[in-house]
C-alpha atoms as a PDB file:
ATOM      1  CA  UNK A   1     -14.790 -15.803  -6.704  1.00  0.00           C
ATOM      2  CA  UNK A   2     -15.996 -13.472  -9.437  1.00  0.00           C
ATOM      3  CA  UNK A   3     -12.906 -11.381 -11.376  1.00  0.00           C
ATOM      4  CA  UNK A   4     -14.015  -7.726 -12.689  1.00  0.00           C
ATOM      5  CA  UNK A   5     -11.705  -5.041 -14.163  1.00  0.00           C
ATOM      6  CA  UNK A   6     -11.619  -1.650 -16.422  1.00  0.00           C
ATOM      7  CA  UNK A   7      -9.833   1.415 -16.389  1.00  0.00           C
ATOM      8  CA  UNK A   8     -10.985   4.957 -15.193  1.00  0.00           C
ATOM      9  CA  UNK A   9      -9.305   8.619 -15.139  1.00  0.00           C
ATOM     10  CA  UNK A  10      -7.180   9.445 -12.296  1.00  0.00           C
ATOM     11  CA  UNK A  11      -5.097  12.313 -11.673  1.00  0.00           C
ATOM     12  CA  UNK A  12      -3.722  14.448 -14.003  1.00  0.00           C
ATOM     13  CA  UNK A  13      -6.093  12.724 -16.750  1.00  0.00           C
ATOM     14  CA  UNK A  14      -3.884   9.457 -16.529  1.00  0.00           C
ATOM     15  CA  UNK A  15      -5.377   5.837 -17.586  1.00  0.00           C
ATOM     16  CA  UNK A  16      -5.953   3.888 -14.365  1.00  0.00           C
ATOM     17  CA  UNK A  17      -6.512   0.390 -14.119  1.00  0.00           C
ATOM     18  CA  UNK A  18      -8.319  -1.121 -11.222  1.00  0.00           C
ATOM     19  CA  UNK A  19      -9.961  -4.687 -10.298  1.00  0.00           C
ATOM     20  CA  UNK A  20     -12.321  -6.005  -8.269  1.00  0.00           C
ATOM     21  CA  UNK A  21     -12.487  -9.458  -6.540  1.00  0.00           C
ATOM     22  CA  UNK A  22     -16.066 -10.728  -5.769  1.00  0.00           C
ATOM     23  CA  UNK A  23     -17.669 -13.156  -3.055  1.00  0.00           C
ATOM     24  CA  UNK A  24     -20.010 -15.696  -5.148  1.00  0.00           C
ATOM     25  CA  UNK A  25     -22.530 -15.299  -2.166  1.00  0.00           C
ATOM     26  CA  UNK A  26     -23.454 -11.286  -0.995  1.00  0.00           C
ATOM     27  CA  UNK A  27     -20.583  -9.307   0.173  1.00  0.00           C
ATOM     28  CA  UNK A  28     -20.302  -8.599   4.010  1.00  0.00           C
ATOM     29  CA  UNK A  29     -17.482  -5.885   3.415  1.00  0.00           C
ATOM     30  CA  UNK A  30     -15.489  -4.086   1.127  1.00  0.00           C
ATOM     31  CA  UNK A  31     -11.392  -4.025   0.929  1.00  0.00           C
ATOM     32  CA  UNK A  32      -9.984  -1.069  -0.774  1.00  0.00           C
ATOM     33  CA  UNK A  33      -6.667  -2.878  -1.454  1.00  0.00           C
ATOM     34  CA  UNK A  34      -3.712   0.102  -1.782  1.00  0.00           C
ATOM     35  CA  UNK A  35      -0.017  -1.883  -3.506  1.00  0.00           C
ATOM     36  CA  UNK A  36       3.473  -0.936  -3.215  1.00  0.00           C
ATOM     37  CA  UNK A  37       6.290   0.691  -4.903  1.00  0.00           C
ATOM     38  CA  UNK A  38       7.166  -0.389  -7.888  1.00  0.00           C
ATOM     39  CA  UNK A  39       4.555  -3.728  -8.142  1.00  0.00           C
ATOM     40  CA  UNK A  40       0.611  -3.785  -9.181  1.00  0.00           C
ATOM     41  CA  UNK A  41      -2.591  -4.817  -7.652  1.00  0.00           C
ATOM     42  CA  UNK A  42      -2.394  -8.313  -9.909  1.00  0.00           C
ATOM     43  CA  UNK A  43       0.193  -9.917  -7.241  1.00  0.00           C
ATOM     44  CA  UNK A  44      -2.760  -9.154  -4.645  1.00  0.00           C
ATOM     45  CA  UNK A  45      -4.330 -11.888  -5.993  1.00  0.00           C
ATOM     46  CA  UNK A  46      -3.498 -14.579  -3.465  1.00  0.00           C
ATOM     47  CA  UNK A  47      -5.055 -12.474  -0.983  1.00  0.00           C
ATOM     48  CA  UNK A  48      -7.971 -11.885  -2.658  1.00  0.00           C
ATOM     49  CA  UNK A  49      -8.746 -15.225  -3.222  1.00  0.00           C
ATOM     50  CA  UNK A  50      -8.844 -15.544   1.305  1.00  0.00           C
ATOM     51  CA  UNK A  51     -10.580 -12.272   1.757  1.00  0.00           C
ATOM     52  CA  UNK A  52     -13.362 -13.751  -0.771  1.00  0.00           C
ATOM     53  CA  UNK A  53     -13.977 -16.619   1.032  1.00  0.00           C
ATOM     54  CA  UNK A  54     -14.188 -15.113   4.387  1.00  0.00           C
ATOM     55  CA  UNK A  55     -17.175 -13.078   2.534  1.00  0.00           C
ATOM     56  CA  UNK A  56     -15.477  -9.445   1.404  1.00  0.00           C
ATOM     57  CA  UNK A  57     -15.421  -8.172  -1.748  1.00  0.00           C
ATOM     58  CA  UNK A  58     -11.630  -6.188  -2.528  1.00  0.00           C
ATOM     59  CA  UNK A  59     -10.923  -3.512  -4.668  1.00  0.00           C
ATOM     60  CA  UNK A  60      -7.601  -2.485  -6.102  1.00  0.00           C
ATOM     61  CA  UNK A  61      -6.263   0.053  -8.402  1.00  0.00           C
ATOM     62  CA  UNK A  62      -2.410  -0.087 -10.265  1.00  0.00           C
ATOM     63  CA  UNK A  63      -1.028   3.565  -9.042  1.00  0.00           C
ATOM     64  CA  UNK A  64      -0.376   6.016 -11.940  1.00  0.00           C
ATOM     65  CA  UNK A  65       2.890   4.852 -13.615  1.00  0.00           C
ATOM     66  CA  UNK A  66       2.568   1.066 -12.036  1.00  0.00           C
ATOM     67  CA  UNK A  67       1.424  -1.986 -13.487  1.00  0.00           C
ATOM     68  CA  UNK A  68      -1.269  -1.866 -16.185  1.00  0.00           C
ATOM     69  CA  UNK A  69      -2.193   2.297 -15.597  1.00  0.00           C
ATOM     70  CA  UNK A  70      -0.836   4.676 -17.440  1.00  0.00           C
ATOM     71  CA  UNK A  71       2.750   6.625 -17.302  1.00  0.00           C
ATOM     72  CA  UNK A  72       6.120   6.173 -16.837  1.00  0.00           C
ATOM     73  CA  UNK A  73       7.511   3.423 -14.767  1.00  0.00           C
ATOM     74  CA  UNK A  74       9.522   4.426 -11.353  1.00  0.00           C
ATOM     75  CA  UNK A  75       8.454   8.021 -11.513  1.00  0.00           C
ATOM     76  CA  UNK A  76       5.788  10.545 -10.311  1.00  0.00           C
ATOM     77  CA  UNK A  77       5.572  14.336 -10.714  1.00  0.00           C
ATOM     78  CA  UNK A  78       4.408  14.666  -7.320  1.00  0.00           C
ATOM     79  CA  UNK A  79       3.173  12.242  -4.372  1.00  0.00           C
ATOM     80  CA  UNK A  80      -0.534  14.040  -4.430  1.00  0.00           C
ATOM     81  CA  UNK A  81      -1.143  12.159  -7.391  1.00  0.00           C
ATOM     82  CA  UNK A  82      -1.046   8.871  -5.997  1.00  0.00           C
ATOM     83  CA  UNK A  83      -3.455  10.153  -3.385  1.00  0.00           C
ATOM     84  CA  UNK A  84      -5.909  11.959  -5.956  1.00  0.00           C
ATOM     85  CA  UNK A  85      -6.160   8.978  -7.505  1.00  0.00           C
ATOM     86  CA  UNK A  86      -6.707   7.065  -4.777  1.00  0.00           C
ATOM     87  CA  UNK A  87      -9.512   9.208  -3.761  1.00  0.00           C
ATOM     88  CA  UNK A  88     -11.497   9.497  -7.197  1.00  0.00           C
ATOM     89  CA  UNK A  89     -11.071   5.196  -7.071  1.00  0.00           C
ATOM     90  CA  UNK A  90     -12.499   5.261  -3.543  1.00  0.00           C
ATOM     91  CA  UNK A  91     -15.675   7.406  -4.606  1.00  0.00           C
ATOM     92  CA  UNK A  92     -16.427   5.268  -7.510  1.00  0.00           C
ATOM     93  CA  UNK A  93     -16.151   1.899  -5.136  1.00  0.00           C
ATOM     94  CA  UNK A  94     -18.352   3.706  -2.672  1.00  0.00           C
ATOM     95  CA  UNK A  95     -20.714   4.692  -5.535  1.00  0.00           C
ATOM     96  CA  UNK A  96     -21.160   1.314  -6.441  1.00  0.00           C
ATOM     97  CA  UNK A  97     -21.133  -0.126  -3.169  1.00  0.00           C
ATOM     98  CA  UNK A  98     -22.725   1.870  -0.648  1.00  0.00           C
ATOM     99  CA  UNK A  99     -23.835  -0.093   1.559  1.00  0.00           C
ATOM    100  CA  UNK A 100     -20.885  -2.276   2.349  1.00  0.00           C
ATOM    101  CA  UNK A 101     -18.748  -1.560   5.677  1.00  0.00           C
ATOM    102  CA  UNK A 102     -15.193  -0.314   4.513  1.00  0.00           C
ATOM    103  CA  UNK A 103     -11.080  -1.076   5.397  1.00  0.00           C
ATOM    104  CA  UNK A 104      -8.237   0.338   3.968  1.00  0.00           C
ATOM    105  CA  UNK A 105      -5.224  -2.202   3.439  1.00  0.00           C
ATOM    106  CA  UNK A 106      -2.220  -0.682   2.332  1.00  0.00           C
ATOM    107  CA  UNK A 107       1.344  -2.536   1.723  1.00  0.00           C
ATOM    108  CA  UNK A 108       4.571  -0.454   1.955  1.00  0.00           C
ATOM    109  CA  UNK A 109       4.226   2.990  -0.082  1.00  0.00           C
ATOM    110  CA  UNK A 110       0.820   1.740  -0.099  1.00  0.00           C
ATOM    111  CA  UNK A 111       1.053   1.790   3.652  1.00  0.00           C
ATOM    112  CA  UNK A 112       2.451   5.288   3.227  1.00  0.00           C
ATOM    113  CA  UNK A 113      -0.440   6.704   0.612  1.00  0.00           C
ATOM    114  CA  UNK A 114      -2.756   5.123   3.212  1.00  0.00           C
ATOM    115  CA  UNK A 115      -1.893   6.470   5.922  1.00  0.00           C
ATOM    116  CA  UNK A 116      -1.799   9.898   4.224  1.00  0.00           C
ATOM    117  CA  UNK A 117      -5.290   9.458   2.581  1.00  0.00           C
ATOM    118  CA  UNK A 118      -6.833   8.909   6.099  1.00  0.00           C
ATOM    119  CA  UNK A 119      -5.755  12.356   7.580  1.00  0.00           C
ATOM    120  CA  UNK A 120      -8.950  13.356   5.568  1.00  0.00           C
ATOM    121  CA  UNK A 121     -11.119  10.524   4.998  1.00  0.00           C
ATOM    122  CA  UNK A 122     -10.802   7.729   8.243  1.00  0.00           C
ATOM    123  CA  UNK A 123     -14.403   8.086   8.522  1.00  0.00           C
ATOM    124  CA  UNK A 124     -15.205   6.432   5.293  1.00  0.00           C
ATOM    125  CA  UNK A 125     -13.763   3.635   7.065  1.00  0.00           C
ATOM    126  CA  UNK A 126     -14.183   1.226   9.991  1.00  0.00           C
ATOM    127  CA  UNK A 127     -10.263  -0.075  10.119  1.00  0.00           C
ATOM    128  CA  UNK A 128      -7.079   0.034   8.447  1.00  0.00           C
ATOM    129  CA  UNK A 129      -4.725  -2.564   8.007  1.00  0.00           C
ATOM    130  CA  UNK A 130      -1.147  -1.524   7.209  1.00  0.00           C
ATOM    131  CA  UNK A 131       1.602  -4.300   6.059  1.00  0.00           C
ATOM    132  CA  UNK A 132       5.557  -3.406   5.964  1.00  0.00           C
ATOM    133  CA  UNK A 133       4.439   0.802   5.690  1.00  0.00           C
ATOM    134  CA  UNK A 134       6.912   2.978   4.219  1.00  0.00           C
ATOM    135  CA  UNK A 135       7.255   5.128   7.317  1.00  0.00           C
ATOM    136  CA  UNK A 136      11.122   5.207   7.774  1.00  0.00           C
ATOM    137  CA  UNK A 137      13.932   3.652   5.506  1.00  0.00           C
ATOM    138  CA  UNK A 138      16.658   2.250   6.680  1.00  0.00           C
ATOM    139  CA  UNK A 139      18.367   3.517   3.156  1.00  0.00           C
ATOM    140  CA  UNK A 140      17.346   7.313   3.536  1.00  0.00           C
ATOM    141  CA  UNK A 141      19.731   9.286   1.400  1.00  0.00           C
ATOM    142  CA  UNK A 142      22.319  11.448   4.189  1.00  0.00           C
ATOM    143  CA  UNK A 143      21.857  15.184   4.325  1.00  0.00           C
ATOM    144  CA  UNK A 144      23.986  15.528   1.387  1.00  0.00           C
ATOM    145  CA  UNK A 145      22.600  13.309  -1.006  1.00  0.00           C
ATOM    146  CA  UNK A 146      19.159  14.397  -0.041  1.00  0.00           C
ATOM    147  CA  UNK A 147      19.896  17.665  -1.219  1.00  0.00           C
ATOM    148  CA  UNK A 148      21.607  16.310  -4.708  1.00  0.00           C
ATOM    149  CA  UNK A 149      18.142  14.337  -5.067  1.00  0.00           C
ATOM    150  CA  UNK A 150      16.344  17.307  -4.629  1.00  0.00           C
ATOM    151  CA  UNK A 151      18.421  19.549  -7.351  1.00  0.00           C
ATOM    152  CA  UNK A 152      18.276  16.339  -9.687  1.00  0.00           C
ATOM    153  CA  UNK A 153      14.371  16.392  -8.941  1.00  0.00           C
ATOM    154  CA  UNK A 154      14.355  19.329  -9.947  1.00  0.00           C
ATOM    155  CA  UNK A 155      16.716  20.118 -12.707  1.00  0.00           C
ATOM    156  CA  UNK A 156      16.035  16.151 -13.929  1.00  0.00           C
ATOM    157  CA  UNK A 157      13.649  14.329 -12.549  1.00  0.00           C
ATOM    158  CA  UNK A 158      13.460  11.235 -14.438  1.00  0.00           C
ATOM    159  CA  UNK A 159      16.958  10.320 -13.595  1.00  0.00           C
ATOM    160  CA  UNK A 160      17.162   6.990 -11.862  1.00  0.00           C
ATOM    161  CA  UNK A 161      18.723   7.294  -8.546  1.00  0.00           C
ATOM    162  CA  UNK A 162      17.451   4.597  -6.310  1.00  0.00           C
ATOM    163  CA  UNK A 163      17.038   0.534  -7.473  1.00  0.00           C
ATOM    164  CA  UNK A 164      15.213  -1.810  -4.963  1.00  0.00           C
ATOM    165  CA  UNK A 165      16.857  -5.375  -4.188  1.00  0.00           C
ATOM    166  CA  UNK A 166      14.180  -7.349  -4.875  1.00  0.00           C
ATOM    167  CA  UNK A 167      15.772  -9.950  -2.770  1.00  0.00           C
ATOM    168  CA  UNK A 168      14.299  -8.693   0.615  1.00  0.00           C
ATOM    169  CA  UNK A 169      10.972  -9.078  -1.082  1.00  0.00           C
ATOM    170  CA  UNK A 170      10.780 -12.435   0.411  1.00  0.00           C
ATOM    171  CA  UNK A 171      12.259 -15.783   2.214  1.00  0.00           C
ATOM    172  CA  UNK A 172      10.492 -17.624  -0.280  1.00  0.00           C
ATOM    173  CA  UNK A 173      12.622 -18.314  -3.977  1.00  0.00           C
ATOM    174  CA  UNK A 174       9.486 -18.842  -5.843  1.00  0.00           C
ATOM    175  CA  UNK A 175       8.071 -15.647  -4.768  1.00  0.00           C
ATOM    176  CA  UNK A 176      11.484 -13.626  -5.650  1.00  0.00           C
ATOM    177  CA  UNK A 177      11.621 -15.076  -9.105  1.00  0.00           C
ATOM    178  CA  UNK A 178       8.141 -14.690  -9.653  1.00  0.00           C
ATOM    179  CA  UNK A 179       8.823 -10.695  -8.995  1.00  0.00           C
ATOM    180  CA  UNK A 180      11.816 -10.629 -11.207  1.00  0.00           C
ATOM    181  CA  UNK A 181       9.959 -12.397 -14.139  1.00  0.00           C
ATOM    182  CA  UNK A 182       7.018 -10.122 -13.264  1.00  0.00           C
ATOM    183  CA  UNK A 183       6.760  -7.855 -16.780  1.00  0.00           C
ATOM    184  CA  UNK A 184       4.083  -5.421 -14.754  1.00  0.00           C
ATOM    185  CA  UNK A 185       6.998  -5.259 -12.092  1.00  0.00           C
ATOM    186  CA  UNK A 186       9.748  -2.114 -12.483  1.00  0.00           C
ATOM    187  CA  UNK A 187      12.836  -3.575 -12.364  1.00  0.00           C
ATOM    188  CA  UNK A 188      14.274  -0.339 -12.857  1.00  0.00           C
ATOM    189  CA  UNK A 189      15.171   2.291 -10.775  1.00  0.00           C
ATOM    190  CA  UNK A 190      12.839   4.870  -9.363  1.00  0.00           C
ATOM    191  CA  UNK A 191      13.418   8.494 -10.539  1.00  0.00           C
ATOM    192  CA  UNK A 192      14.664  11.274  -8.445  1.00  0.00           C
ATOM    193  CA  UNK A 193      11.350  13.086  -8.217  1.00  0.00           C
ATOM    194  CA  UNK A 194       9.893   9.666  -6.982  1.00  0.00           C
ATOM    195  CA  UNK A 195      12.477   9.564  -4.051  1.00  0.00           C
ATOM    196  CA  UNK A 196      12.022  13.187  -3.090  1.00  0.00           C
ATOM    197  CA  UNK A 197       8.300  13.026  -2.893  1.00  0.00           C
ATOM    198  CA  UNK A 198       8.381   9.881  -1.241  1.00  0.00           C
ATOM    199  CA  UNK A 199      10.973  11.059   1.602  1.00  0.00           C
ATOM    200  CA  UNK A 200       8.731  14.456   2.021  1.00  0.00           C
ATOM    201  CA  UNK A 201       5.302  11.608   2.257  1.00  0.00           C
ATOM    202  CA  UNK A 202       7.564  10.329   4.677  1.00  0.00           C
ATOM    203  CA  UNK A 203       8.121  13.343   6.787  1.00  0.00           C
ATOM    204  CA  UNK A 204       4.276  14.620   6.423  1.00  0.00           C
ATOM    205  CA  UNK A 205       2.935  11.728   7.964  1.00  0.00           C
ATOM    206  CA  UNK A 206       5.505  11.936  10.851  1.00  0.00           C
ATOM    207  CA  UNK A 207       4.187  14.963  11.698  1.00  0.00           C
ATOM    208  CA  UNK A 208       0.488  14.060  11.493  1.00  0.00           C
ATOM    209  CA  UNK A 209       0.161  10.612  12.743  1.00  0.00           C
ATOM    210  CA  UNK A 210      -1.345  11.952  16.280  1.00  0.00           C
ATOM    211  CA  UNK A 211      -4.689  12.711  13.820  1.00  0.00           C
ATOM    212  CA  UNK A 212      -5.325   9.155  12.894  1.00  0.00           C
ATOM    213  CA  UNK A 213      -8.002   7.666  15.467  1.00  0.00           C
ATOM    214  CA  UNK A 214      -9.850   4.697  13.711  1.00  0.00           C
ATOM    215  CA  UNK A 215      -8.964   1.311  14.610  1.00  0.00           C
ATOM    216  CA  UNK A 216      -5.834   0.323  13.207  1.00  0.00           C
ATOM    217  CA  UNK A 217      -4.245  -2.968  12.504  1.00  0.00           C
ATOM    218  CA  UNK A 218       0.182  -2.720  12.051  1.00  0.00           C
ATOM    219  CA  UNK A 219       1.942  -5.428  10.879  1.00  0.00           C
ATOM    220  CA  UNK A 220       5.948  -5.609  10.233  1.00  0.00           C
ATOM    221  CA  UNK A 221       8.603  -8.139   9.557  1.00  0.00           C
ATOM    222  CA  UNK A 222      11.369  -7.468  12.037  1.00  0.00           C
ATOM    223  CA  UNK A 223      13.784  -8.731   9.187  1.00  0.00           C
ATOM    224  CA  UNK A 224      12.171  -6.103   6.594  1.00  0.00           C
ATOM    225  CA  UNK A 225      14.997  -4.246   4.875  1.00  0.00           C
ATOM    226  CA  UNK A 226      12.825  -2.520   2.583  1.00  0.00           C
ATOM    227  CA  UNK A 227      10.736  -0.254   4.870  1.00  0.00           C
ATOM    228  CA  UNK A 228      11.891  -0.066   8.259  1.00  0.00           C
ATOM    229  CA  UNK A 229       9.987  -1.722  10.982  1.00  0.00           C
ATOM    230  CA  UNK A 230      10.650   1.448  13.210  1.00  0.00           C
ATOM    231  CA  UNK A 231       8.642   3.517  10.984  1.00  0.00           C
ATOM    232  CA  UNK A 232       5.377   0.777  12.114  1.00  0.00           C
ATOM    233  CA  UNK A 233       6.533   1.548  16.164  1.00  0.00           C
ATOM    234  CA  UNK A 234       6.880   4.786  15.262  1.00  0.00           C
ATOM    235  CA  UNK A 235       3.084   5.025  14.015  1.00  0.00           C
ATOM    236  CA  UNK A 236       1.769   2.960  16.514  1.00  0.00           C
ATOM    237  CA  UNK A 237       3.020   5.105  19.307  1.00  0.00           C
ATOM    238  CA  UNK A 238       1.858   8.394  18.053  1.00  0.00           C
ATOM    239  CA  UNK A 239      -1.430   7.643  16.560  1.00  0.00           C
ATOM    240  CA  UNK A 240      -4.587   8.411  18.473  1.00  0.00           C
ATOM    241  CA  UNK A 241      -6.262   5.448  18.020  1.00  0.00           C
ATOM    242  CA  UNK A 242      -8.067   3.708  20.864  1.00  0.00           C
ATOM    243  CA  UNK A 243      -8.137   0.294  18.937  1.00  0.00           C
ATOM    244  CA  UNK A 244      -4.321   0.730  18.085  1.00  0.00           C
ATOM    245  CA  UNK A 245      -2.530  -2.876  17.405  1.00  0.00           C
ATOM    246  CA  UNK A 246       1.083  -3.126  16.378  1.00  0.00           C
ATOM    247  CA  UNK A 247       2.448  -7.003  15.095  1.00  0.00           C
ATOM    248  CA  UNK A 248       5.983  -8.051  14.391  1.00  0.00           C
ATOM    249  CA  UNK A 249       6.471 -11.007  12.904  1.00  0.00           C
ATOM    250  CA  UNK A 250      10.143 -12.541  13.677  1.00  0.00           C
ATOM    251  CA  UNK A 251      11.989 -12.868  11.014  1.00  0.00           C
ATOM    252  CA  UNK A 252       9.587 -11.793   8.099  1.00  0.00           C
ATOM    253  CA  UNK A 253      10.850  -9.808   5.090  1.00  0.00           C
ATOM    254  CA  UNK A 254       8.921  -7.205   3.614  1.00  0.00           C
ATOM    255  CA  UNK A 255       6.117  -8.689   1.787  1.00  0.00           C
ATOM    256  CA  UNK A 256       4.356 -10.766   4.887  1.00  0.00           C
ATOM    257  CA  UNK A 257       1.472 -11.568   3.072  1.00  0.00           C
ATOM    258  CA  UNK A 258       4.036 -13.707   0.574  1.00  0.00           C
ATOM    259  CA  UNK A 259       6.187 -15.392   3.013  1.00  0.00           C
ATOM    260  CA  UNK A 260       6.071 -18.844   3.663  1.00  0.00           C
ATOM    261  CA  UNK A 261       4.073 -17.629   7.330  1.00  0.00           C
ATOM    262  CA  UNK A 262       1.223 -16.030   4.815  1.00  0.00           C
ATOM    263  CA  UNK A 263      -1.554 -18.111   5.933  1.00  0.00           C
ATOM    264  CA  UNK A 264      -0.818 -17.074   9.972  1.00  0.00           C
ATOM    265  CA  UNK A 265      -0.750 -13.365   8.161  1.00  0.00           C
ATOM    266  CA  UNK A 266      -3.851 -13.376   6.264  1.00  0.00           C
ATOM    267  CA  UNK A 267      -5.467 -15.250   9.276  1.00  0.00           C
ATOM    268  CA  UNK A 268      -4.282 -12.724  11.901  1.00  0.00           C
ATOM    269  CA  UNK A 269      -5.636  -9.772   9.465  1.00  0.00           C
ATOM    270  CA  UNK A 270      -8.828 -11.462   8.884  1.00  0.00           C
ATOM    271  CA  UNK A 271      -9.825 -12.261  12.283  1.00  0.00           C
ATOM    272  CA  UNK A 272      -8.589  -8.288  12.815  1.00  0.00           C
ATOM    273  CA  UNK A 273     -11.068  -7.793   9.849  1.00  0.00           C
ATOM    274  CA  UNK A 274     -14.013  -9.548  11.431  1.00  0.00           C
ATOM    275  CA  UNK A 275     -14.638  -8.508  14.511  1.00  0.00           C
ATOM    276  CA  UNK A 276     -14.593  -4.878  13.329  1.00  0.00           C
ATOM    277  CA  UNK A 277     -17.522  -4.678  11.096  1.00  0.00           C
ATOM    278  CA  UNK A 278     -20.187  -3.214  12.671  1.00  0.00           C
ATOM    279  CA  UNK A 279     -23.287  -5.171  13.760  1.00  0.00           C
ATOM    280  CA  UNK A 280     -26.445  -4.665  11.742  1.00  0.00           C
END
C-alpha cells in the first residue's frame, strides 16, 4: 500500500487536508471515504489497509474544523460546508482518477453528509455504503431545548452544548482509549450551531430519502447509542433503490468497522463492494 496526502481549499477558503491510500498493483476502484463527527480520516486507516488489498484505491478528506483541516474544533457555521467541501474533494479525485468505478462510504455524520451529497450527485457513483448514519438520535434535544439551541446558535454559536461519550464508540478498550488519547480527536463539546445544523441535516434528508436510487449498502449496530439504528430502517424503507440492503449487526456499537466483529464488517462491505463494479 502506497500513502499520499496534501491539503486543498474547501469551503469558505478553509485549509483541507485529505489522503489517499493506494493499491501497489493498478486500482480496480475508487473509495471516497466520508468520517464522522468529531474524528478524522487518519483512524480510517485500518480499513484502508483491506480495501487496498482487495485492489481499490480510497480517498479521504478531514471535514473543515476536524482533524488536520483547518478551523475550529466541534463547530460549523453551517452544514453546506461540509458538503461543499465534499464536493470540490470529489472533483479533484475524479480529475485525477477518471477512469476508476466510484462508492461513497460514509460513517455516522459522514453517513449523514453522504446521504445528503447524493440527492445531487448518485450518478457519479455505482454504490454507497453507509456505517452507523446519523439519521435519528436517540439524544435529540425536546421541543424546548431545540428551540434554546437554536437562539444560542444564533445569538452564540460557539457555545458548547452537546459532549459525545466516547464510550459507545466501541466494545473494544483498546479502541476507546485509542480515541481518548487521539490529539486529532475533539474531546470537547460540539457548538450550538453544530447541533442545529446537524438536527436540520437530519430533517432534510428525512424528507428526501425517496430520491436516492443507486444501490445502497446499510449497516447498523443494534447496540449503537450514538446514532440511532432507526434512522438506518428508516432510510432503507423510504429510499428508492432497487439494490436496497439494510444489516444489523447484534450487539455492535457505533463504530462497526472497529469492533472486535471488524473483519466480518469489512468482509460483508467488500464482497457488497465487488460485485457492484461494473464489468468492462
Amino acid at each position: 500500500m502506497r500513502h499520499e496526502e496534501g491539503t486543498f481549499t474547501g469551503a469558505r477558503g478553509m485549509s483541507i487536508y485529505y489522503q489517499y491510500w493506494l493499491p501497489d498493483a493498478t486500482a480496480k476502484a475508487l473509495v471516497v471515504l466520508v468520517h464522522g463527527a468529531g474524528e478524522h480520516s487518519g483512524r480510517y486507516r485500518q480499513l484502508a489497509e483491506e480495501f487496498t488489498a482487495r485492489g481499490y484505491l480510497v480517498a479521504a478528506l478531514d471535514h473543515p474544523n476536524h482533524g488536520k483541516s483547518a478551523g475550529h474544533y466541534g463547530h460549523v457555521d453551517r452544514f453546506e460546508d461540509f458538503l461543499q467541501t465534499l464536493g470540490i474533494f470529489h472533483r479533484r479525485v475524479t480529475e485525477a482518477y477518471p477512469d476508476l468505478p466510484q462508492f461513497l462510504i460514509g460513517h455516522s455524520m459522514g453517513g449523514l453528509i453522504s446521504s445528503l451529497y447524493l440527492l445531487q450527485h448518485q450518478d457519479a457513483f455505482c454504490g454507497c455504503v453507509l456505517s452507523a448514519a446519523a439519521i435519528k438520535s436517540d439524544i435529540e434535544p425536546g421541543l424546548m431545548q431545540m428551540l434554546l439551541i437554536r437562539v444560542m446558535s444564533a445569538l452564540a454559536p460557539k457555545t458548547g452544548v452537546l459532549q459525545l461519550d466516547a464510550s459507545g464508540v466501541s466494545r473494544d478498550q483498546a479502541v476507546v482509549d485509542n480515541y481518548l488519547n487521539d490529539p486529532l480527536v475533539n474531546h470537547g463539546k460540539m457548538t450550538a450551531r453544530k447541533v442545529a445544523e446537524l438536527f436540520r441535516a437530519m430533517a432534510r434528508i428525512q424528507s428526501q430519502a425517496s430520491q436516492i436510487r443507486l444501490p445502497m449498502l446499510v449497516l447498523h449496530g443494534d447496540a449503537d447509542a450514538m446514532a440511532s439504528a432507526e434512522g438506518s430502517r428508516f432510510l432503507h424503507r423510504h429510499m428508492a433503490s432497487a439494490d436496497n440492503t439494510l444489516k444489523l449487526y447484534p450487539g455492535l456499537y457505533h463504530e462497526i468497522f472497529n469492533e472486535p466483529e471488524r473483519e466480518q464488517v469489512l468482509t460483508d462491505v467488500l464482497d457488497w463492494c465487488d460485485a457492484r463494479i461494473p464489468v468492462r
